[in-house]
PDB file of N, CA and C in Angstrom:
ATOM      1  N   UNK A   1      54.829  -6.949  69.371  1.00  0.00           N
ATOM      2  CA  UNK A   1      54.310  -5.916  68.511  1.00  0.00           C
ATOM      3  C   UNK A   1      55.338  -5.610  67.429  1.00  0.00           C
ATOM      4  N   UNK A   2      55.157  -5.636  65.850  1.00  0.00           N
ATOM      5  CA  UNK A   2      55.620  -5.398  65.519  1.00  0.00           C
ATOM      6  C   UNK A   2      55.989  -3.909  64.867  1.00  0.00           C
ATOM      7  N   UNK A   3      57.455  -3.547  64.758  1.00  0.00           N
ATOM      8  CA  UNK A   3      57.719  -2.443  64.558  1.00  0.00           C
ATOM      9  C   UNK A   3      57.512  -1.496  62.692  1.00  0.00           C
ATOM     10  N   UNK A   4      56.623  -0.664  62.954  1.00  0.00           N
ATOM     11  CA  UNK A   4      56.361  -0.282  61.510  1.00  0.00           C
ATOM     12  C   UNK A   4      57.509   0.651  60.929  1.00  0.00           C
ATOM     13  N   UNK A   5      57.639   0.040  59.584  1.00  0.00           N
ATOM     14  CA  UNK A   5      58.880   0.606  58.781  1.00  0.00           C
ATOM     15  C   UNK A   5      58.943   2.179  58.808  1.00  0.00           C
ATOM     16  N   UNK A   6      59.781   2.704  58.675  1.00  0.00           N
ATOM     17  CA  UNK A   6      59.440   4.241  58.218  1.00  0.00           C
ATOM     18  C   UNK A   6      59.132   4.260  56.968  1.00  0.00           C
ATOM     19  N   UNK A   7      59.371   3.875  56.019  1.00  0.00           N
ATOM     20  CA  UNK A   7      58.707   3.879  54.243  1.00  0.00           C
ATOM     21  C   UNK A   7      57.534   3.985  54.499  1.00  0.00           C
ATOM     22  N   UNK A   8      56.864   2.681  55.379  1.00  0.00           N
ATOM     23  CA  UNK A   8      56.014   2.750  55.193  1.00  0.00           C
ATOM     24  C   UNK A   8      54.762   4.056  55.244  1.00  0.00           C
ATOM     25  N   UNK A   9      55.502   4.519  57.016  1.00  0.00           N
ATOM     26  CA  UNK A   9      54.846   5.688  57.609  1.00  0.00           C
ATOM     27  C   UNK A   9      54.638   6.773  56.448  1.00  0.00           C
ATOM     28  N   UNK A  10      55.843   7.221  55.531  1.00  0.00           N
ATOM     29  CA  UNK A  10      56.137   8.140  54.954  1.00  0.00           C
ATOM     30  C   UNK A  10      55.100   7.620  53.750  1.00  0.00           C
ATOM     31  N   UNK A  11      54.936   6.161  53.052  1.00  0.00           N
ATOM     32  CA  UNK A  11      54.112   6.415  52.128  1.00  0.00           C
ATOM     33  C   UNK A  11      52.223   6.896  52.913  1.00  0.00           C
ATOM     34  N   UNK A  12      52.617   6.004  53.827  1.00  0.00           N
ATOM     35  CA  UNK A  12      51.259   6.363  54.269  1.00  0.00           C
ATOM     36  C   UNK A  12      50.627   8.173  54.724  1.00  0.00           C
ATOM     37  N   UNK A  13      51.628   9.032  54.943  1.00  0.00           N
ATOM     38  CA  UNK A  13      51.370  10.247  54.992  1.00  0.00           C
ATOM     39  C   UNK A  13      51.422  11.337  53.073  1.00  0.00           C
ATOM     40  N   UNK A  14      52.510  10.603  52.587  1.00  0.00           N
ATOM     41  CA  UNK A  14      52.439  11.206  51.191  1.00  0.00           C
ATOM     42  C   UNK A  14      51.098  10.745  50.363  1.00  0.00           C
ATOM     43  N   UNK A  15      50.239   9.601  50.604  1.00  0.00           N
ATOM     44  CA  UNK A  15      49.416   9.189  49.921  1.00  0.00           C
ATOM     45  C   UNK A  15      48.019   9.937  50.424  1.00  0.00           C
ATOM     46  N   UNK A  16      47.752   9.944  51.906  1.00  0.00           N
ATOM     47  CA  UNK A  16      46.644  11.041  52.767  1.00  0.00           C
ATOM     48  C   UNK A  16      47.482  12.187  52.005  1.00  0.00           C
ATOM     49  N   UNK A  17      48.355  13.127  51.881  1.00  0.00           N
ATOM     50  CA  UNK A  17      48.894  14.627  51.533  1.00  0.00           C
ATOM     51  C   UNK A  17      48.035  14.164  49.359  1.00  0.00           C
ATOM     52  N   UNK A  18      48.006  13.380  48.976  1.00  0.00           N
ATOM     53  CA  UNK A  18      47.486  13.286  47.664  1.00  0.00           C
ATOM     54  C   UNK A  18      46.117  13.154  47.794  1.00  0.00           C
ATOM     55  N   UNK A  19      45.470  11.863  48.560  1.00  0.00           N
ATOM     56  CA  UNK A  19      44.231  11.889  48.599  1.00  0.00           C
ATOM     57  C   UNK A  19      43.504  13.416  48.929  1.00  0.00           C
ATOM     58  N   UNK A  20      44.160  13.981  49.809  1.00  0.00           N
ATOM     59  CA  UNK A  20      43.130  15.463  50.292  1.00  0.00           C
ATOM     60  C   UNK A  20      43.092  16.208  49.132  1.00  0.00           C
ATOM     61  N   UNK A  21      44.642  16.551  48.976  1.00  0.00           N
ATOM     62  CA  UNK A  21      44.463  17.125  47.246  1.00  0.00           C
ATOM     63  C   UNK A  21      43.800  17.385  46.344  1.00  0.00           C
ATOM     64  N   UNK A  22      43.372  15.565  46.145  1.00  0.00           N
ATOM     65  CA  UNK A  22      42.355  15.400  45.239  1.00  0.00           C
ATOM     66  C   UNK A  22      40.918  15.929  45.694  1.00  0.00           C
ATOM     67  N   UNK A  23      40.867  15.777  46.931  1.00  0.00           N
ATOM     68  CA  UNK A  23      39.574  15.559  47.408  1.00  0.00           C
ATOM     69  C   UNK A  23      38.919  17.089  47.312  1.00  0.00           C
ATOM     70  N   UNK A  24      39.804  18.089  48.439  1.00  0.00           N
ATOM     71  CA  UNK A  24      39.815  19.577  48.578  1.00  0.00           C
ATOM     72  C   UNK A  24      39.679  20.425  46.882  1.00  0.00           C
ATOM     73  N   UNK A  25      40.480  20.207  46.360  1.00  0.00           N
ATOM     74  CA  UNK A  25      41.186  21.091  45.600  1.00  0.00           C
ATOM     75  C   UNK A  25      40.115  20.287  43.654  1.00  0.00           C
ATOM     76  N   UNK A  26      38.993  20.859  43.915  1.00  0.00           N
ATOM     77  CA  UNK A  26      38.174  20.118  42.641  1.00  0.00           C
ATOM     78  C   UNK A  26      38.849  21.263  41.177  1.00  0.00           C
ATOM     79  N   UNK A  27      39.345  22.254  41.437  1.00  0.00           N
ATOM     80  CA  UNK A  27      39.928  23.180  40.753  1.00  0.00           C
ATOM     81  C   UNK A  27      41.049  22.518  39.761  1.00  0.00           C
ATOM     82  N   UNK A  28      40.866  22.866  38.478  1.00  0.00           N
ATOM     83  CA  UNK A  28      41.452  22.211  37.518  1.00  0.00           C
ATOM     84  C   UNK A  28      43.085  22.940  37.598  1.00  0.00           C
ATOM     85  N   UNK A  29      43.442  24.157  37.594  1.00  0.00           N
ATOM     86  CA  UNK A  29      44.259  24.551  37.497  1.00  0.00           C
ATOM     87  C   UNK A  29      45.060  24.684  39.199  1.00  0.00           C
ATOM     88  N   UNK A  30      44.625  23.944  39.697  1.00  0.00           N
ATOM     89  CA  UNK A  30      45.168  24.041  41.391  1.00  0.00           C
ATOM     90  C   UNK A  30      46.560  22.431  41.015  1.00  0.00           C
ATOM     91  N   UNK A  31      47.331  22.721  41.326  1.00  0.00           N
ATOM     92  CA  UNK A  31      48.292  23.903  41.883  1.00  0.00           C
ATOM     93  C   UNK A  31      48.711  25.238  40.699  1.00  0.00           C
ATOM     94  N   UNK A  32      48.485  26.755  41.112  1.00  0.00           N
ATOM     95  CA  UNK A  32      49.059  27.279  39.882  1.00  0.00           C
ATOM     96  C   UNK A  32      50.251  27.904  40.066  1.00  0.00           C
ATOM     97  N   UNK A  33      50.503  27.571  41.437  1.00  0.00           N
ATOM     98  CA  UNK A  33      52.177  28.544  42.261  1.00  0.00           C
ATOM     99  C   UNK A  33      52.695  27.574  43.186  1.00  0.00           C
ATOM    100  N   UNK A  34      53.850  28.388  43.741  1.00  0.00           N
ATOM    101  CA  UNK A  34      54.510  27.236  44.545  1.00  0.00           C
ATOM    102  C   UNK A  34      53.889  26.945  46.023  1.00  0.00           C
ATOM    103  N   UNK A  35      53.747  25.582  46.508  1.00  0.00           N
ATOM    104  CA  UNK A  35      52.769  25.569  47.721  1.00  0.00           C
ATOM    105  C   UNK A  35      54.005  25.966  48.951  1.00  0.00           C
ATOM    106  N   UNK A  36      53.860  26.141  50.323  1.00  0.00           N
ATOM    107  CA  UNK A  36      54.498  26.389  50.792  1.00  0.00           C
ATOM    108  C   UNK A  36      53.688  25.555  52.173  1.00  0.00           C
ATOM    109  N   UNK A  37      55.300  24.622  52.853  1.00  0.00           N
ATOM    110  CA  UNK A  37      54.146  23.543  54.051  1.00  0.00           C
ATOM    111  C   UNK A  37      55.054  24.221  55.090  1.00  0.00           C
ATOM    112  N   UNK A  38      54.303  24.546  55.970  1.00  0.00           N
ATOM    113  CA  UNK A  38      54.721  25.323  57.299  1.00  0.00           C
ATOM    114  C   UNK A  38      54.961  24.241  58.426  1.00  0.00           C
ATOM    115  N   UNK A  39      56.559  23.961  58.703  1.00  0.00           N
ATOM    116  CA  UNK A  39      56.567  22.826  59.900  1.00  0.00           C
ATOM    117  C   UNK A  39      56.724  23.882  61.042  1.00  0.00           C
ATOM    118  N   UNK A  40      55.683  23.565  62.297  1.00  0.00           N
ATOM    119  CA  UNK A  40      56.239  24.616  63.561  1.00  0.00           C
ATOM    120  C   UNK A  40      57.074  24.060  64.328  1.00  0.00           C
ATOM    121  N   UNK A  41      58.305  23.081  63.867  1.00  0.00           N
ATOM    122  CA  UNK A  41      59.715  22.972  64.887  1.00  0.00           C
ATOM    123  C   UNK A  41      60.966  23.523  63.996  1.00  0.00           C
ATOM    124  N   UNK A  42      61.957  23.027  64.922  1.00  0.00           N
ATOM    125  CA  UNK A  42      63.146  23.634  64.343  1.00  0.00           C
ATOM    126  C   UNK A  42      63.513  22.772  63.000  1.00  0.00           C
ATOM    127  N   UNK A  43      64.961  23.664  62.351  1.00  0.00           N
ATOM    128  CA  UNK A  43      65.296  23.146  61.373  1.00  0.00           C
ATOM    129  C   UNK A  43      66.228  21.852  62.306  1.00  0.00           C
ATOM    130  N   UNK A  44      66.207  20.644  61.101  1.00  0.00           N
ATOM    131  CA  UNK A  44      67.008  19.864  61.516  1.00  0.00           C
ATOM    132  C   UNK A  44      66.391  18.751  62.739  1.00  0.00           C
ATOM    133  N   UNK A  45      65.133  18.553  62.956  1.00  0.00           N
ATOM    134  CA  UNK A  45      64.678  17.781  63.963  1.00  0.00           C
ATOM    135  C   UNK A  45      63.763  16.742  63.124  1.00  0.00           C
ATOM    136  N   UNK A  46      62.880  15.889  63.700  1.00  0.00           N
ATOM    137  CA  UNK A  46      62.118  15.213  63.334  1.00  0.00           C
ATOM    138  C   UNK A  46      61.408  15.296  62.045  1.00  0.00           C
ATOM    139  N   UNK A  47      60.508  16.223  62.323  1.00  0.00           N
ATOM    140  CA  UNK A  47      59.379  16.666  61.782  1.00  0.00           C
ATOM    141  C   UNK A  47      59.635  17.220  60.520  1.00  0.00           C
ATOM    142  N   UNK A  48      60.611  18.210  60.448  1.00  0.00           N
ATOM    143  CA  UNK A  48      61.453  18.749  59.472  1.00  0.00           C
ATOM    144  C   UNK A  48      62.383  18.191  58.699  1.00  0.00           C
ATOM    145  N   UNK A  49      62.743  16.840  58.769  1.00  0.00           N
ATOM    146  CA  UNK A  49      63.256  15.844  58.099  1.00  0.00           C
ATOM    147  C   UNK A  49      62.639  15.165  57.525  1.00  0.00           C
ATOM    148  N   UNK A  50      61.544  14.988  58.190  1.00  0.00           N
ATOM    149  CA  UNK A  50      60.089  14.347  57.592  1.00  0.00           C
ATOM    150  C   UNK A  50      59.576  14.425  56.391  1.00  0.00           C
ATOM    151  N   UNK A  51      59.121  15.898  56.399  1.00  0.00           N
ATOM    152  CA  UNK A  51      58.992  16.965  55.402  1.00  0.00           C
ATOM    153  C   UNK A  51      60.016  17.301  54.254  1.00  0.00           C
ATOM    154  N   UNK A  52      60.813  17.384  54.404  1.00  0.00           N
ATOM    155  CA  UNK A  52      62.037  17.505  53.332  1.00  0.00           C
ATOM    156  C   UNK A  52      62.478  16.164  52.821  1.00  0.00           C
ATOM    157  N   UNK A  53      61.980  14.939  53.516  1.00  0.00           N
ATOM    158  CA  UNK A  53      62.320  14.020  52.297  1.00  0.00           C
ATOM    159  C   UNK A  53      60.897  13.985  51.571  1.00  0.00           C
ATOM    160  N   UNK A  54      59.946  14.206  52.344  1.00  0.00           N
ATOM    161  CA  UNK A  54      58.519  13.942  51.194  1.00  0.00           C
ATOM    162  C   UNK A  54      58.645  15.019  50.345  1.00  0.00           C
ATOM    163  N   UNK A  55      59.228  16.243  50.407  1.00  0.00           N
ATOM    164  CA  UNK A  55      58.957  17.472  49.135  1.00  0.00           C
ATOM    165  C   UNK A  55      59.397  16.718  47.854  1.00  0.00           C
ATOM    166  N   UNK A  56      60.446  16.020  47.586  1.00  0.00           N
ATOM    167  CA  UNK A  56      61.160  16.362  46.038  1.00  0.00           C
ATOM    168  C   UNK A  56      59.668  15.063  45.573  1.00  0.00           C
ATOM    169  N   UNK A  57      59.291  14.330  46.492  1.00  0.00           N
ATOM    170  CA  UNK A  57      58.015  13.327  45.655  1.00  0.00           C
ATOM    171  C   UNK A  57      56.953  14.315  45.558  1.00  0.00           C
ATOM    172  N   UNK A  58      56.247  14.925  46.359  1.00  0.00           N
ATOM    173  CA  UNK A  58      55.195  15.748  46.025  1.00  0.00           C
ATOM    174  C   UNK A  58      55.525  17.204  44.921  1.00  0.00           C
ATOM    175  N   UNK A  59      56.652  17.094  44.714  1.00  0.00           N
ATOM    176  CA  UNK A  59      57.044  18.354  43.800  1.00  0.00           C
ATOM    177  C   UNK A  59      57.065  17.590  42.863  1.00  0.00           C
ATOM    178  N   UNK A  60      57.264  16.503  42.321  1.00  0.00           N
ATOM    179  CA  UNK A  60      57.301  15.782  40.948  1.00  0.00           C
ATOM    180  C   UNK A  60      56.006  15.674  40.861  1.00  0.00           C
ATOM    181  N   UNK A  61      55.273  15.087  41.768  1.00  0.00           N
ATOM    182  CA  UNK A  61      53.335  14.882  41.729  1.00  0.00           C
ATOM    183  C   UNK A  61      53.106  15.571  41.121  1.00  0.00           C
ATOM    184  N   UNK A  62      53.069  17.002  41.930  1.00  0.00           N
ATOM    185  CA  UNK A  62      52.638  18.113  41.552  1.00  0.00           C
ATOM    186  C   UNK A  62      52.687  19.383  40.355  1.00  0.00           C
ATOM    187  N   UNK A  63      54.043  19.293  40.242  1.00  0.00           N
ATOM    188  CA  UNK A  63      54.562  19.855  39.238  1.00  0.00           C
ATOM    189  C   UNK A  63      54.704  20.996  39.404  1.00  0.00           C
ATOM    190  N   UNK A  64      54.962  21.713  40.934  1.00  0.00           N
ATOM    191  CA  UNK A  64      55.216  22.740  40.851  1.00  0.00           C
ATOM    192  C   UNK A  64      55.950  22.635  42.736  1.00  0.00           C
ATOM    193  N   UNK A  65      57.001  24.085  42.921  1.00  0.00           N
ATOM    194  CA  UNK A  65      58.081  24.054  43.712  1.00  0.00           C
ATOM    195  C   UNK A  65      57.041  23.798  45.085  1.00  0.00           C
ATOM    196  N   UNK A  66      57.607  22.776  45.777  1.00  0.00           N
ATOM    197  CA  UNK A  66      57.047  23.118  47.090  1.00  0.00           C
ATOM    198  C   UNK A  66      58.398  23.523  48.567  1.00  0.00           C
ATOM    199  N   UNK A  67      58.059  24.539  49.099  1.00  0.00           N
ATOM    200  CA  UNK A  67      58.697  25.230  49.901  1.00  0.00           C
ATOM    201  C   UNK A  67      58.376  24.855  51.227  1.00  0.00           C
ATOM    202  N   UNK A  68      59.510  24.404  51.735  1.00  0.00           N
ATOM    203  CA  UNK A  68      59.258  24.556  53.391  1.00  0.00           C
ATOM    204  C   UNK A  68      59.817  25.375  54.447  1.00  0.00           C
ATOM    205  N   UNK A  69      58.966  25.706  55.034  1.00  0.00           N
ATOM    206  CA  UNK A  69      59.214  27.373  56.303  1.00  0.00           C
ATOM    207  C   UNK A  69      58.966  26.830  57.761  1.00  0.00           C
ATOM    208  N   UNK A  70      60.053  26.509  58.057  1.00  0.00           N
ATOM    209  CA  UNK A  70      60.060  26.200  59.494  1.00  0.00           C
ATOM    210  C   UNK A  70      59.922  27.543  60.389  1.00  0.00           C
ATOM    211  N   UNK A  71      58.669  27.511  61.804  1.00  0.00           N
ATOM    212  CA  UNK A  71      58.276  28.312  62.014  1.00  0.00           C
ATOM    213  C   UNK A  71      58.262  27.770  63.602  1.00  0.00           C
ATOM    214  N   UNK A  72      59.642  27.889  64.185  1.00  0.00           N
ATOM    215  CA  UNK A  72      58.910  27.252  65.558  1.00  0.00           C
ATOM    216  C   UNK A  72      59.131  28.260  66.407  1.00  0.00           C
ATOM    217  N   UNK A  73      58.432  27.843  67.584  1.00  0.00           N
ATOM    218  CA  UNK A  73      58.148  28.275  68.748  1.00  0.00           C
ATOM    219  C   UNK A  73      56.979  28.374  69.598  1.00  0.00           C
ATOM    220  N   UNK A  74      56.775  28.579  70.648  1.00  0.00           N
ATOM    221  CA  UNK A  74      55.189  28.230  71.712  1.00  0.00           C
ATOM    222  C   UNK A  74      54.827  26.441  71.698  1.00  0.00           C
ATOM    223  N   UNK A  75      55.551  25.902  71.057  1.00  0.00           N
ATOM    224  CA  UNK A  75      55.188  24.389  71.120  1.00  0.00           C
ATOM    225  C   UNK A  75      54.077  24.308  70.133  1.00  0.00           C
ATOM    226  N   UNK A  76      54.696  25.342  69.001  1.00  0.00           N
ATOM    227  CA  UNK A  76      53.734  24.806  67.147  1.00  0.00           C
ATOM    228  C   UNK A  76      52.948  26.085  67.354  1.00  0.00           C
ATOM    229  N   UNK A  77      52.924  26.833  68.748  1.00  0.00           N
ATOM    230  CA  UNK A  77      51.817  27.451  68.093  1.00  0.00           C
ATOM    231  C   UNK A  77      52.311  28.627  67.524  1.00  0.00           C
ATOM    232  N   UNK A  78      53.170  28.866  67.280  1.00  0.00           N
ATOM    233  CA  UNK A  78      53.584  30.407  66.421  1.00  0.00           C
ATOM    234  C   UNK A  78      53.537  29.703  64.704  1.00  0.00           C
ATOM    235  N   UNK A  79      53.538  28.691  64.057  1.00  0.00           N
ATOM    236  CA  UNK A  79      53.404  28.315  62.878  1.00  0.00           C
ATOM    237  C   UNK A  79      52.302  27.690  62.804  1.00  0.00           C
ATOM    238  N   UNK A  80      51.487  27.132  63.992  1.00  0.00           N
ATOM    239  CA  UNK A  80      50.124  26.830  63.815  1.00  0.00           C
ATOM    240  C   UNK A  80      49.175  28.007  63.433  1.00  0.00           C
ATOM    241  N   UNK A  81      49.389  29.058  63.902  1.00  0.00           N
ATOM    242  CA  UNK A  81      48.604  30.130  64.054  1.00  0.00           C
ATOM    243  C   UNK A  81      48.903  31.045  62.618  1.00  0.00           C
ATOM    244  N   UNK A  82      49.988  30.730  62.106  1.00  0.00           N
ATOM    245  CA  UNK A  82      50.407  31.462  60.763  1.00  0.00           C
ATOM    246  C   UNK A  82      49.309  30.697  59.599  1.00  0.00           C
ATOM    247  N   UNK A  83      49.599  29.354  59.561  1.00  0.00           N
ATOM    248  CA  UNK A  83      48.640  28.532  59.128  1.00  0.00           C
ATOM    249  C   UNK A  83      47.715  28.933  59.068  1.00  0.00           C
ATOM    250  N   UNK A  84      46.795  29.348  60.459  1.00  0.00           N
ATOM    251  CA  UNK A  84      45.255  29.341  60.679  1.00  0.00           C
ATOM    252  C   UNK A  84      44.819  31.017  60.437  1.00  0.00           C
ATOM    253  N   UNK A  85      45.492  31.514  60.165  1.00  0.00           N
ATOM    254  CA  UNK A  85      45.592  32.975  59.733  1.00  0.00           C
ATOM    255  C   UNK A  85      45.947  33.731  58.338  1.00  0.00           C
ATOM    256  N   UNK A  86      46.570  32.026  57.395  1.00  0.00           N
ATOM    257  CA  UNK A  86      46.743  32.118  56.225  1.00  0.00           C
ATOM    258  C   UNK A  86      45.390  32.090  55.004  1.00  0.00           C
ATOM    259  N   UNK A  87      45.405  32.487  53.981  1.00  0.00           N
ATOM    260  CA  UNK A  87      44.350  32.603  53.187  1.00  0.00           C
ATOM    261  C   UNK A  87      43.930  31.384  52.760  1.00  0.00           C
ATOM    262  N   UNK A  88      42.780  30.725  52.591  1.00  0.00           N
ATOM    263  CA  UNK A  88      42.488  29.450  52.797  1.00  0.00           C
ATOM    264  C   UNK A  88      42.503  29.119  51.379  1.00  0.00           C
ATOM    265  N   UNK A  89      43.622  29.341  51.040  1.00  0.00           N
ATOM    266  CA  UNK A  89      43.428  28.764  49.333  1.00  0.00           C
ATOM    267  C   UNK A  89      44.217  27.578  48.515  1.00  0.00           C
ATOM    268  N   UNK A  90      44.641  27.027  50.051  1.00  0.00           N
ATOM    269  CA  UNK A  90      45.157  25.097  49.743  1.00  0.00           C
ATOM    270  C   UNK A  90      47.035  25.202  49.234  1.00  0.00           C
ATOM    271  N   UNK A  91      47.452  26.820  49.326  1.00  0.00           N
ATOM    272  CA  UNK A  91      48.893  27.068  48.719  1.00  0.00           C
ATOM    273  C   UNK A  91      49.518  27.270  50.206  1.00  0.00           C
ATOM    274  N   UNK A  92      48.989  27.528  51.676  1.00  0.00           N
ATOM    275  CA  UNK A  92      49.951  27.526  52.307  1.00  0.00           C
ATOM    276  C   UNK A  92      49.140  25.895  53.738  1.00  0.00           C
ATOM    277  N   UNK A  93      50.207  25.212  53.634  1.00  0.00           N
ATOM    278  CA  UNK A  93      49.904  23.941  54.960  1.00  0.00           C
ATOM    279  C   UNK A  93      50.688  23.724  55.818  1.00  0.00           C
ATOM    280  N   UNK A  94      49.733  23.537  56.907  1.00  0.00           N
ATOM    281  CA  UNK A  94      50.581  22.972  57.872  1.00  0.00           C
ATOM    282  C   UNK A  94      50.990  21.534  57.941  1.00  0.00           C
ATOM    283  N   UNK A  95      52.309  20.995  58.898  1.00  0.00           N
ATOM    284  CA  UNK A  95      52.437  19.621  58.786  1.00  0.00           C
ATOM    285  C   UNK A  95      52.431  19.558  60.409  1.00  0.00           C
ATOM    286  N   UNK A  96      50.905  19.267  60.118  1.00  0.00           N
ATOM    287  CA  UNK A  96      50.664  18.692  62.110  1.00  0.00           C
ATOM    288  C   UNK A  96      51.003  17.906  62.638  1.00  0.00           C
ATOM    289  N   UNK A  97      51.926  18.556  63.683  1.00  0.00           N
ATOM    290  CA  UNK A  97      52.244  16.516  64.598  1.00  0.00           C
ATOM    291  C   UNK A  97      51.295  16.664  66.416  1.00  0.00           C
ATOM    292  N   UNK A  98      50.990  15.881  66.825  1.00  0.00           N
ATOM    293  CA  UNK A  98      50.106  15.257  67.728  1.00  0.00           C
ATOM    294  C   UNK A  98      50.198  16.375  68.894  1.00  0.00           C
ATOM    295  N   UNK A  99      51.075  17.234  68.701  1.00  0.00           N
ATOM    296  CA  UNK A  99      51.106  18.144  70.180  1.00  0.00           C
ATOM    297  C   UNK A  99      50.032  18.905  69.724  1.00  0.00           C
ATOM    298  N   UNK A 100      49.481  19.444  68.771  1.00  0.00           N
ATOM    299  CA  UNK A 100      48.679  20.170  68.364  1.00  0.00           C
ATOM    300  C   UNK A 100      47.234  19.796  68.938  1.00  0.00           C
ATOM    301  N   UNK A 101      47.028  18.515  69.560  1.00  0.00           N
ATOM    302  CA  UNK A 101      45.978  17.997  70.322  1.00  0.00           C
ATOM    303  C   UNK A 101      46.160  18.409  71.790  1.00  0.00           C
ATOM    304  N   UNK A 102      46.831  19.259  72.310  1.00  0.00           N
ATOM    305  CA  UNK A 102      47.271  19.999  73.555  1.00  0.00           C
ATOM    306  C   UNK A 102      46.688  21.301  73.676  1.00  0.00           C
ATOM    307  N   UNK A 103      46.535  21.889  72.373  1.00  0.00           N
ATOM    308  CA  UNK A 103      45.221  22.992  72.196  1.00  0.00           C
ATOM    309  C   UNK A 103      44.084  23.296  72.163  1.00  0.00           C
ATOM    310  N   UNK A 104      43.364  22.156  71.667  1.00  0.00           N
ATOM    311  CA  UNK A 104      42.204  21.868  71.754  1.00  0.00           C
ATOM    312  C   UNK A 104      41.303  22.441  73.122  1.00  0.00           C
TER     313      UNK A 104
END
């Protein structure tokens, strides 16, 4: 089996984070503030490394600051739930990783 690059992974998640974009957001003036992506682990782990190398590409995309707020604890769900409690207006996201299928 061969082993998949991380570039690759990372383009393949920055390109789904553009496609939805496009898809969600038919609003001409979207983005008009800074977005803000909510990771629910700690600073300095996986997920959150993840995220902080994709910002400075989606902040050039975009053209406007994107902020990340690490929010952990309950195993995602204290930043899952900030997420799902946030105003649904495409400026605050979560960056889901697979434990989040443990809630269901």
């Amino acid at each position: 089996m061969k082993k998949i690059n991380r570039m690759a992974i990372l383009g393949i998640i920055l390109v789904s984070i553009l496609l939805f974009g496009q898809m969600a957001f038919a609003d001409a003036n979207y983005p008009a503030r800074p977005i803000t992506i909510i990771v629910p682990w700690s600073v300095g782990g996986v997920t959150d490394l993840t995220v902080r190398s994709l910002t400075p590409i989606v902040q050039s995309i975009l053209g406007v600051p994107v902020v990340v707020n690490n929010m952990p604890g309950g195993s995602s769900a204290v930043g899952s739930e900030f997420v799902n409690t946030a105003r649904p207006d495409g400026y605050t996201i979560l960056f889901a990783t697979n434990e989040l299928a443990i809630f269901q």
